[in-house]
Protein backbone atom coordinates (compact mmCIF):
# COMPACT_ATOMS: atom_id res chain seq x y z
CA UNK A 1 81.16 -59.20 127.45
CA UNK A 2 78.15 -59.96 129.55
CA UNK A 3 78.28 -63.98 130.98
CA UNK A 4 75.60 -64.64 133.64
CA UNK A 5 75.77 -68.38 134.96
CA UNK A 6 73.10 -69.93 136.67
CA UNK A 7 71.69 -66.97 138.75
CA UNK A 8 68.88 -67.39 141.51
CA UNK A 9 67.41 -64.53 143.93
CA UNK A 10 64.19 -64.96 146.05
CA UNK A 11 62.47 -62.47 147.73
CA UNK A 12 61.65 -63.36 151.80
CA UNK A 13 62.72 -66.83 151.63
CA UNK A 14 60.92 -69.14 154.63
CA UNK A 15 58.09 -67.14 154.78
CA UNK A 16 54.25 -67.39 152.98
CA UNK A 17 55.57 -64.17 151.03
CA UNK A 18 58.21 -66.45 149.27
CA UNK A 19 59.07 -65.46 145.80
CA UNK A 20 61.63 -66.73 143.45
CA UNK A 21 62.31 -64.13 140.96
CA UNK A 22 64.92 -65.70 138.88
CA UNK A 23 65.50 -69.40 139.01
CA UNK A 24 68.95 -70.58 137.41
CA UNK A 25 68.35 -68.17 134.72
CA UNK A 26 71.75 -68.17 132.22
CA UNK A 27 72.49 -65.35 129.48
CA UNK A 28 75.02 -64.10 127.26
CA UNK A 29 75.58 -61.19 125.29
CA UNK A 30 78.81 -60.78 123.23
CA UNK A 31 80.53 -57.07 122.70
CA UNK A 32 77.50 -54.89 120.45
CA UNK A 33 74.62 -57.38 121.14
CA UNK A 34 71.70 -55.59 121.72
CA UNK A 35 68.75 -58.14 123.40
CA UNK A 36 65.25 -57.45 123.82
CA UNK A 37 63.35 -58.96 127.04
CA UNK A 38 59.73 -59.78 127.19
CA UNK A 39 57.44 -61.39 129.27
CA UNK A 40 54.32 -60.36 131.70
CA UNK A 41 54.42 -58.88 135.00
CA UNK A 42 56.47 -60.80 137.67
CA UNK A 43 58.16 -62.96 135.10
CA UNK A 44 61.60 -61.38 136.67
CA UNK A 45 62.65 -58.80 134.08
CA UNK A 46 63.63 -56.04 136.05
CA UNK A 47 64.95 -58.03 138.80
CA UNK A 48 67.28 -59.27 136.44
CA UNK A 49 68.18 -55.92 135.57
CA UNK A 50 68.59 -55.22 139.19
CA UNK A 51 70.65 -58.48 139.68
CA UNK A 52 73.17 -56.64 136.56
CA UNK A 53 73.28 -53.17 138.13
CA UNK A 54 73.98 -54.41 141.70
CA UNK A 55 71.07 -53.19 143.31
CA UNK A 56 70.04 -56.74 144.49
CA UNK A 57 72.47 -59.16 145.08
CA UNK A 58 71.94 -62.54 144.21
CA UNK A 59 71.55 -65.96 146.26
CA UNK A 60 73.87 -67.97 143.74
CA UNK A 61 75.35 -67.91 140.22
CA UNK A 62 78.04 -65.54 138.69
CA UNK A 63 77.66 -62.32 136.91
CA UNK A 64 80.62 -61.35 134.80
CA UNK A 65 81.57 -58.30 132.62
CA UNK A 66 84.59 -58.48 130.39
CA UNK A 67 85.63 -61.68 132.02
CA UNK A 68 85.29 -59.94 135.96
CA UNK A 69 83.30 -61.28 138.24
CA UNK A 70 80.81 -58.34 139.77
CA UNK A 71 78.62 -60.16 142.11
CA UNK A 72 80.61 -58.84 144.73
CA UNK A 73 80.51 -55.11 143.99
CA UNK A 74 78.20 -52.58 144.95
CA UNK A 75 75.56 -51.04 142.27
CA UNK A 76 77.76 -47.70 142.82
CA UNK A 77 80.64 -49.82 141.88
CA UNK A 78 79.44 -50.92 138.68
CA UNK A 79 78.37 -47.75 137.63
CA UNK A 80 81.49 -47.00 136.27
CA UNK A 81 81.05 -49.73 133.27
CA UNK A 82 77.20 -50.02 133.38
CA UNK A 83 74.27 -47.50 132.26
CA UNK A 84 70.74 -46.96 133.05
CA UNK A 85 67.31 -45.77 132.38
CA UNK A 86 63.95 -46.68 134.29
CA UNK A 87 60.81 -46.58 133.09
CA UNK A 88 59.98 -43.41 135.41
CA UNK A 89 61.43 -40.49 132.99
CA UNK A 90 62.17 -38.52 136.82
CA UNK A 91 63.94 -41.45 138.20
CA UNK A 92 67.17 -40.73 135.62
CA UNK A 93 68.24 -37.25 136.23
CA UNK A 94 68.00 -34.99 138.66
CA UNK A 95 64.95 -32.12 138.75
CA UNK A 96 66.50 -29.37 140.36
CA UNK A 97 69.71 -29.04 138.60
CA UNK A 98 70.07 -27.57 135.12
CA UNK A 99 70.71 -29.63 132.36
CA UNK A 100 74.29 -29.09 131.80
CA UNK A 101 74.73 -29.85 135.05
CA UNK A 102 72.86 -33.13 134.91
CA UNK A 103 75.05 -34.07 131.89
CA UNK A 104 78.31 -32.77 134.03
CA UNK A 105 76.99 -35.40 136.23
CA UNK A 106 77.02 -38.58 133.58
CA UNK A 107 79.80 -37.19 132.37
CA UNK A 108 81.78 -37.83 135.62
CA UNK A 109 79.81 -41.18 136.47
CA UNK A 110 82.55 -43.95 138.41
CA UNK A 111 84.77 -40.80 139.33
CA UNK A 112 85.52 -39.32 141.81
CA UNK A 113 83.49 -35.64 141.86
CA UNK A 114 84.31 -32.51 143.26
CA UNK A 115 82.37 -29.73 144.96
CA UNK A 116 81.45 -28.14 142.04
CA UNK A 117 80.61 -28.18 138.46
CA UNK A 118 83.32 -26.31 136.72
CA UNK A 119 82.43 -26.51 133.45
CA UNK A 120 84.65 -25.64 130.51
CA UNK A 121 83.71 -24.17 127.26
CA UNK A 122 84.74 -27.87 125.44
CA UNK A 123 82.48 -29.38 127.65
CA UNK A 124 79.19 -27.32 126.94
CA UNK A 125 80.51 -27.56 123.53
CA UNK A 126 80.49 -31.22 123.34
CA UNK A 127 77.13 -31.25 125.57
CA UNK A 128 75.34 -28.94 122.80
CA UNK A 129 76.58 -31.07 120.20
CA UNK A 130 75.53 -34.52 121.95
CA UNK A 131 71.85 -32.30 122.92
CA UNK A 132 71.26 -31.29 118.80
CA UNK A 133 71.71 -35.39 117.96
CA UNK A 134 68.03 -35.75 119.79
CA UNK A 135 66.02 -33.08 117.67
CA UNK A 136 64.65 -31.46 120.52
CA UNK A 137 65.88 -28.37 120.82
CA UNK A 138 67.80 -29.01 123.99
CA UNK A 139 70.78 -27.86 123.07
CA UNK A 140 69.52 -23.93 123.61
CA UNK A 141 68.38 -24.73 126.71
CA UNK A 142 71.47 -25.91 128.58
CA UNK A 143 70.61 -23.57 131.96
CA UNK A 144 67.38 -24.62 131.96
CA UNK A 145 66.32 -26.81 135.05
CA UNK A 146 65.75 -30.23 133.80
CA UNK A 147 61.80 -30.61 136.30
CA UNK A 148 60.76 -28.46 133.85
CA UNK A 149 60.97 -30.69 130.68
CA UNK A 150 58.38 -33.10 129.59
CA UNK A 151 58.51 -36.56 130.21
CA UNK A 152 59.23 -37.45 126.77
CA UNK A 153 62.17 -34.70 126.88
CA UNK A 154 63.56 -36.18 130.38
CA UNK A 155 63.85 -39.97 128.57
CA UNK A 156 65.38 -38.61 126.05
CA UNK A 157 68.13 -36.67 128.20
CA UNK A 158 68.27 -39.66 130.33
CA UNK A 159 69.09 -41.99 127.62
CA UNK A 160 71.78 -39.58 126.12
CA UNK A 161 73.49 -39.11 129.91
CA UNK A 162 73.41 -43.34 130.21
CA UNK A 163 75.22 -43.52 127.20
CA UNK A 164 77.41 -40.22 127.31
CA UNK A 165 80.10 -42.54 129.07
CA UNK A 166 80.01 -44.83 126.30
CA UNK A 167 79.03 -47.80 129.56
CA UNK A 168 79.92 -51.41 128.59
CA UNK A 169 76.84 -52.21 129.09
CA UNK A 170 73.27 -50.29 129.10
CA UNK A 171 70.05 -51.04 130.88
CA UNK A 172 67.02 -50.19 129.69
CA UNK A 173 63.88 -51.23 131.79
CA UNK A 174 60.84 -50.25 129.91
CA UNK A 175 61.59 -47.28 129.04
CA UNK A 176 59.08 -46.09 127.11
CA UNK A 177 56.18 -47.20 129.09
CA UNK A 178 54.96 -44.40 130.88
CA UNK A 179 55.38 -42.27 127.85
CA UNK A 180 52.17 -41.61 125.19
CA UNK A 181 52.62 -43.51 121.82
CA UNK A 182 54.19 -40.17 119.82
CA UNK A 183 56.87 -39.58 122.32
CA UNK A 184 57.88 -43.64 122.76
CA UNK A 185 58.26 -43.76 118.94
CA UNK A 186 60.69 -41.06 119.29
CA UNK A 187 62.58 -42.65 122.40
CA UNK A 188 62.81 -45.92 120.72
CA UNK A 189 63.94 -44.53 117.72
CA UNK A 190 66.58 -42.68 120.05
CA UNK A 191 67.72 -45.63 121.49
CA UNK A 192 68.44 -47.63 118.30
CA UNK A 193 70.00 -44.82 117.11
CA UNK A 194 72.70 -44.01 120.09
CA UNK A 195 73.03 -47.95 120.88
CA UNK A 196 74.23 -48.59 117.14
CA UNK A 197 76.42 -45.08 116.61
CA UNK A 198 77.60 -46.03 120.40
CA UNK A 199 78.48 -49.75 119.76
CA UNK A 200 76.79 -50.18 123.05
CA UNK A 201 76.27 -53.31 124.42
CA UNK A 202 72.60 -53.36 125.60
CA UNK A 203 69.55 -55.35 127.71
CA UNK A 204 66.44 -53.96 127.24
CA UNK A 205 63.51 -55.04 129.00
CA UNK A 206 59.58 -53.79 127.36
CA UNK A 207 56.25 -54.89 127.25
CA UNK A 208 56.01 -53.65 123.57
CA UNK A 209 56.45 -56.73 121.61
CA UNK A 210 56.56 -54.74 118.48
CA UNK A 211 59.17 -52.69 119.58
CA UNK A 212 60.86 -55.65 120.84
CA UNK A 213 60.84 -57.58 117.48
CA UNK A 214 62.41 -54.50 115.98
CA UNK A 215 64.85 -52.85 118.25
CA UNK A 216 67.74 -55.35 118.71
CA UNK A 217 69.83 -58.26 117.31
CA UNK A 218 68.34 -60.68 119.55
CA UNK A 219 65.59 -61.31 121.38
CA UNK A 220 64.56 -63.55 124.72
CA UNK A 221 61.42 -64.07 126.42
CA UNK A 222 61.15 -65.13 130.47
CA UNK A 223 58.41 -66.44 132.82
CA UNK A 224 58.43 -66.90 136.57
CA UNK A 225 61.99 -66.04 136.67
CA UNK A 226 63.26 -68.24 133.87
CA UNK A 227 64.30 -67.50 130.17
CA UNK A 228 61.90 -69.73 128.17
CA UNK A 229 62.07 -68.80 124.36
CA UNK A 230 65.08 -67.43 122.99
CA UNK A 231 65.16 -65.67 119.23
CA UNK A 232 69.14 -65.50 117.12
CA UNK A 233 69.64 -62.95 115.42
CA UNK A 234 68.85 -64.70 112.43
CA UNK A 235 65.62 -66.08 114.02
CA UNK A 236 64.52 -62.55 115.09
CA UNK A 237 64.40 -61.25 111.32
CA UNK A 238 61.05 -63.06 110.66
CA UNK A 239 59.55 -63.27 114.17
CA UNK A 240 56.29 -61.56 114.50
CA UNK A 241 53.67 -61.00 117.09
CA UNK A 242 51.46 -63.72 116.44
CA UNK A 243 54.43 -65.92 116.70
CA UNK A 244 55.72 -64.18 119.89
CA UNK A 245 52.48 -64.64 121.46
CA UNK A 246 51.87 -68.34 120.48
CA UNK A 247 55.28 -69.37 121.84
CA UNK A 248 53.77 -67.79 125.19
CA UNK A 249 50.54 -69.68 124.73
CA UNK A 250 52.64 -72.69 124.90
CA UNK A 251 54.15 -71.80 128.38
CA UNK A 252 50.77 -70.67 129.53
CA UNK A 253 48.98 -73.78 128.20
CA UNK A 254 46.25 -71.44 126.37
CA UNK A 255 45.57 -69.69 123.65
CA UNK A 256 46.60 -65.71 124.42
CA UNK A 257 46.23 -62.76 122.99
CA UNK A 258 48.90 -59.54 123.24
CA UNK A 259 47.03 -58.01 126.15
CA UNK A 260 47.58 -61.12 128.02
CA UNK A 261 51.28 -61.03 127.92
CA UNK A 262 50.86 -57.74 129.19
CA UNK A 263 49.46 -58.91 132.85
């Protein structure tokens, strides 16, 4: 499904700004895995992410998806096989258009589009049926421009329009962060729910290590660009905090706590 080999990328090579992101970093996922990614800031989650997508390209190593190399194709490219949602809940759809017309939008992700937005009855049929799954009440509000939703109600809608496609593979980089602890309970409980009815193959990156121990079949943690500690599905089942943070501690060289992890 997802094969990435030996991937590298560093940001202004030559100069005193030098950064290596990701360093050799290698991961699998197989059709349905759904991996958790933790680690603190600037340990190269979302640049791996970005490596995925397309939106950086790497210095060396090989990205495949379903056995085709993608390092070559743009992140427009890729759209066509690969969803996303950021941790900004306006970064996913767009504010000034309704929200039927935002989901007219996933809906025709990796095709060509048209002028307009000629919706059929089927399809605000299908959209008010895929809208009720989420328990919002967004499915009587289909004319209703999507700026005016809450944050938590934005996620939510972008999560649904990354997945509407059914994408081989979905991206989600922390995407419950900037939401308050009510409304990330109900995003995360969103995402498990459309990633397992979806089948969708998924990376997730957070800085929730509860929610990474229990979203997910597998789990992986990375520092200064490398993958470091890596949890089976088997393994994951009795992981806990505590343990998450100790197998940190010995990366770090000191005893941590879960706010540490977090900087």
């Amino acid at each position: 499904m997802l094969a990435i080999d030996s991937i590298s990328k560093t940001f202004f090579p030559g100069t005193l700004n030098e950064r290596r992101a990701l360093v050799e970093l290698s991961l699998r996922l197989d059709e349905g895995d759904f991996v958790t990614v933790i680690g603190s800031n600037g340990a190269g989650k979302s640049t791996l992410l970005n490596a995925i997508s397309g939106r950086y390209t790497v210095d060396s190593g090989s990205i495949e998806i379903d056995g085709k190399r993608v390092n070559r194709l743009k992140e427009f490219q890729r759209a066509k096989f690969i969803g996303r949602v950021f941790q900004d809940p306006m970064a996913g759809t767009a504010p000034n258009l309704t929200i039927e017309q935002n989901l007219a939008l996933a809906l025709r992700r990796g095709r060509t589009r048209g002028l307009g937005f000629a919706l059929t009855a089927k399809q605000r049929e299908r959209f008010r049926d895929e809208l009720a799954s989420l328990e919002l009440g967004l499915e009587n509000r289909l004319p209703a421009k999507v700026g005016l939703l809450s944050g938590g109600q934005r996620q939510a809608l972008s999560l649904l329009m990354a997945g509407f496609t059914r994408p081989r593979i979905l991206l989600l980089d922390e995407h419950t962060a900037a939401l308050d602890p009510q409304r990330a309970a109900l995003v995360a409980d969103l995402t498990q729910r459309i990633v397992t009815q979806g089948r969708l193959t998924t990376l997730m990156v957070t800085h929730n290590m509860e929610q990474a121990i229990k979203l997910g079949n597998r789990l992986v943690m990375m520092h200064e660009g490398r993958i470091v500690f890596e949890a089976s599905e088997v393994q994951k089942r009795t992981l806990t905090v505590p343990r998450l943070l100790e197998e940190f501690s010995k990366i770090k060289g000191a005893a941590l706590d879960d706010r540490t992890l977090l900087t």
